[in-house]
Structure formats: C-alpha cells, structure tokens
Protein backbone atom coordinates (compact mmCIF):
# COMPACT_ATOMS: atom_id res chain seq x y z
CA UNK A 1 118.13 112.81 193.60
CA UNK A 2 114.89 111.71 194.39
CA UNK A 3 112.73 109.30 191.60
CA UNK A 4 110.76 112.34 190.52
CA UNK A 5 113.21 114.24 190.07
CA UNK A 6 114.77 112.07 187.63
CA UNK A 7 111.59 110.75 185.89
CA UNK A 8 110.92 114.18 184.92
CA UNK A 9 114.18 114.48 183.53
CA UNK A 10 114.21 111.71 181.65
CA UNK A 11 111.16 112.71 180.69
CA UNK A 12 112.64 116.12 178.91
CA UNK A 13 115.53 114.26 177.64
CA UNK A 14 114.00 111.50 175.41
CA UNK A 15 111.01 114.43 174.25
CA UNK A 16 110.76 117.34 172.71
CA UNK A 17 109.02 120.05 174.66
CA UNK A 18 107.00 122.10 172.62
CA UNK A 19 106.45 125.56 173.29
CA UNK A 20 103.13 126.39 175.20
CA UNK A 21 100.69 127.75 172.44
CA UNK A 22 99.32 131.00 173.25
CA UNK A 23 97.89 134.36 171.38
CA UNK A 24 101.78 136.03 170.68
CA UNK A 25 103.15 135.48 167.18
CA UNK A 26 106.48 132.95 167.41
CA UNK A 27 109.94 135.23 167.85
CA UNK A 28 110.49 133.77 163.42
CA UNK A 29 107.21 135.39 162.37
CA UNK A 30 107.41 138.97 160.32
CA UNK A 31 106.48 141.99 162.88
CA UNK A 32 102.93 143.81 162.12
CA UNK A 33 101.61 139.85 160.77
CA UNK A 34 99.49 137.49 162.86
CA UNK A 35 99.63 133.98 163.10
CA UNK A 36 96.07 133.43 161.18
CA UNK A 37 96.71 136.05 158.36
CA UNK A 38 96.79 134.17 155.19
CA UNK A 39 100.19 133.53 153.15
CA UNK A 40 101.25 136.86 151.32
CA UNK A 41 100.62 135.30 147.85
CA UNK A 42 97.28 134.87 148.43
CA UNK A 43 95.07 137.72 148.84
CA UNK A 44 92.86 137.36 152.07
CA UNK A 45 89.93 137.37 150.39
CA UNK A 46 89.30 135.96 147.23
CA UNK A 47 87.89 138.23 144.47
CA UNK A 48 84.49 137.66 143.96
CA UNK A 49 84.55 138.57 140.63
CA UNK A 50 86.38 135.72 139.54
CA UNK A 51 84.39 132.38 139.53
CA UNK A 52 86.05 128.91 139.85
CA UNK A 53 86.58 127.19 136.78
CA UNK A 54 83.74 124.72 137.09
CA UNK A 55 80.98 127.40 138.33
CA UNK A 56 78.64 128.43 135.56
CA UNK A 57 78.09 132.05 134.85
CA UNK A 58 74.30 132.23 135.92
CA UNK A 59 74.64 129.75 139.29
CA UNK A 60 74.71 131.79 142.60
CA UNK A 61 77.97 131.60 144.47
CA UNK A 62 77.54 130.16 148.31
CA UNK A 63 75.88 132.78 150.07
CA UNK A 64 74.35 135.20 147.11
CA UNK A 65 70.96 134.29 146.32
CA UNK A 66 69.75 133.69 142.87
CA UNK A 67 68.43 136.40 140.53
CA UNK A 68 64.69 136.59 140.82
CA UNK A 69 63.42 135.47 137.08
CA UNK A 70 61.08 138.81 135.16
CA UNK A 71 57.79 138.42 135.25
CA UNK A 72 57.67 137.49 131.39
CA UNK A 73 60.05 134.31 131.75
CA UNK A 74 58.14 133.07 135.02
CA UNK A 75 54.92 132.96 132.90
CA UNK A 76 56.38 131.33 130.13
CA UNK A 77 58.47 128.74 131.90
CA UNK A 78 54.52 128.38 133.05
CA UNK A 79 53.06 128.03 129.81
CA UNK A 80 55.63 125.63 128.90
CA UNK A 81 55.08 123.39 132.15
CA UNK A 82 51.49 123.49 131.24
CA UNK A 83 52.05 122.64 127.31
CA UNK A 84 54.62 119.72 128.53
CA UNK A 85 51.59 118.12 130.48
CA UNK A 86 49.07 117.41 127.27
CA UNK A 87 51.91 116.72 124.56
CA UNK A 88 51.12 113.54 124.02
CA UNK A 89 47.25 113.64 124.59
CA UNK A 90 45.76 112.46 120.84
CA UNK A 91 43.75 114.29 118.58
CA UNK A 92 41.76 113.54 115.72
CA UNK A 93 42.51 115.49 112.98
CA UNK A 94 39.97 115.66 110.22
CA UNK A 95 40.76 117.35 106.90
CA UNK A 96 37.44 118.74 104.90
CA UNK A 97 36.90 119.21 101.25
CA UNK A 98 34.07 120.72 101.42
CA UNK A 99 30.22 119.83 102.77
CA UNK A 100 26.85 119.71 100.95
CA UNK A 101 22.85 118.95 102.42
CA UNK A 102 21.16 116.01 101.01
CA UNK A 103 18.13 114.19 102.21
CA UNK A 104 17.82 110.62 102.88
CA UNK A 105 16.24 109.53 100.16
CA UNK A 106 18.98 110.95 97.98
CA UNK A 107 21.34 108.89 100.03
CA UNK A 108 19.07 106.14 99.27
CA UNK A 109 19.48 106.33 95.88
CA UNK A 110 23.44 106.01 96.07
CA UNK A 111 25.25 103.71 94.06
CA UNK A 112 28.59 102.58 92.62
CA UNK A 113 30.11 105.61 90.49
CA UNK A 114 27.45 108.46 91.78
CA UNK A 115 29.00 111.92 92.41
CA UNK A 116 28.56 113.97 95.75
CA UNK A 117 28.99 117.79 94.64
CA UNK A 118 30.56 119.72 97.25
CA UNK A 119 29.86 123.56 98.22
CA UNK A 120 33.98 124.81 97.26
CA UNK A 121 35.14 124.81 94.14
CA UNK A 122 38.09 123.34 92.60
CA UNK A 123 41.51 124.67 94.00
CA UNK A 124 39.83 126.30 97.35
CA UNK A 125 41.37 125.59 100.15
CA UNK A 126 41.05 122.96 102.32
CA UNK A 127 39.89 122.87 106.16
CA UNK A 128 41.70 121.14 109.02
CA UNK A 129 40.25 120.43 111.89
CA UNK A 130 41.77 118.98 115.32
CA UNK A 131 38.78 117.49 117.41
CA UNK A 132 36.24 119.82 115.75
CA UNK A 133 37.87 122.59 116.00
CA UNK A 134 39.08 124.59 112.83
CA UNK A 135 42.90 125.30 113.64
CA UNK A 136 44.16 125.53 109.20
CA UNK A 137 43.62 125.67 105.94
CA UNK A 138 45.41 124.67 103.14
CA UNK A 139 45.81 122.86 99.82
CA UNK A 140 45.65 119.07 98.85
CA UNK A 141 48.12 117.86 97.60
CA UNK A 142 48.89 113.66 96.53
CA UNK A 143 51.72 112.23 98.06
CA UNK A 144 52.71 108.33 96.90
CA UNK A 145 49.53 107.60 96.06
CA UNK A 146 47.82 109.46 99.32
CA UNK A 147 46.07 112.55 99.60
CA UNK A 148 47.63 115.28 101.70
CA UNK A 149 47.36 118.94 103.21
CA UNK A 150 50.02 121.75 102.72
CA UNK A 151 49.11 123.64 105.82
CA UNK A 152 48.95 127.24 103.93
CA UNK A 153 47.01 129.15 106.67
CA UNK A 154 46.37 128.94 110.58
CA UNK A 155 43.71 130.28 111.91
CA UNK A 156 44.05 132.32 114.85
CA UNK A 157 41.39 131.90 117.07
C-alpha cells in the first residue's frame, strides 16, 4: 500500500463522509414532498388575513401599500397642520360695553365721579373682540370681585 492510499483511508476512517448534496429528496423523506416544502403543520403560506399580534389594524403589512386617505380627511389633517402653526400667536381681546361720541371739550370737562352714558342699555349684550375683530357676544357677569363675559353668542363671520 502506497502513502496515498492509506492517507485517504485514514482519512474516511476518523470522518464522517457526508452525502454529496444535490436536487433528489434523501431516501427518509415522504414521496410527492420536496426538500424546501415547509413542515406539514405549517401552512406554506401564511394567511394574510390574520395579522401578528403586535401589527395594528390600520398599518400596511410589508408589501401592501397604505390606503390612500378621502379627500375630506387630507384637507382637514390640512387645516389642522395649519391651525397647529398660530396656536400660540397672542391676541388682544377687548370686551365692549357699549360706545358713545363726545367732543373734546366734554372730555375736558371730566372729573372725579362724572358719568359716560353709553349707546346699549342695561342687560344688552356685550361685544368681544379679538384684535378688532368682532368674534362674540355675551353677558357680564362679576366674578371675585372682576368683571367677566359669558360668551352667549359667536358670530359667524
């Protein structure tokens, strides 16, 4: 015996030969199944129906694309976007009890205890205004020792 001869089988003796993987199905598998099919309890392909557990309702699943939004929540989804960005701009909100005309000499003549009479009579409404603009009415009401408005109408503009 030659040294190759015995190096090669040594070689078989102290390893396991594997067999030679190739496109048949091993001699254990079940006839009619492939090597790749997927175990009998589990279907090949999932149901699509059912989601995983941690997948909410409304998000697409990996490959589906998204539901396109109706017109009507697009534009309000705009409106709100829009509203978001001036939230915290200021006003200046002015409440009027009503407005009279005098001329300056009149308003020379003012003095401790002299009364201004307005144009609206007792128990009209009052007028709220935000930057000029008339947005409400309403009544006055006294609240700790402050004067008040309880918004009663808004004006639609």
């Amino acid at each position: 015996m030659n040294d190759e001869q015995e190096f090669e089988e040594k070689k078989t003796e102290d390893f396991e030969v594997l067999p030679e993987l190739s496109a048949e199905p091993p001699q254990d598998a079940q006839p009619g199944a492939s090597a790749d099919a997927a175990p009998p309890d589990e279907p090949e392909h999932p149901d699509t129906d059912e989601l995983p557990e941690d997948t909410a309702p409304d998000e697409p699943i990996f490959g589906e694309s998204a539901p396109e939004p109706s017109p009507e929540a697009e534009s309000a989804a705009a409106a709100e976007r829009a509203l978001n960005l001036v939230r915290d701009i200021p006003l200046s909100v002015n409440v009027e009890l009503g407005r009279t005309s005098k001329e300056i000499s009149e308003i020379l003549d003012f003095g401790f205890g002299t009364v201004i009479v307005l144009d609206k009579l007792a128990g009209d409404p009052a007028e709220v205004f935000a930057n000029g603009k008339l947005i409400a009415r309403g009544e006055v009401v006294v609240i700790d020792e402050n004067y008040g408005v309880r918004i009663t109408e808004i004006v639609q503009s």
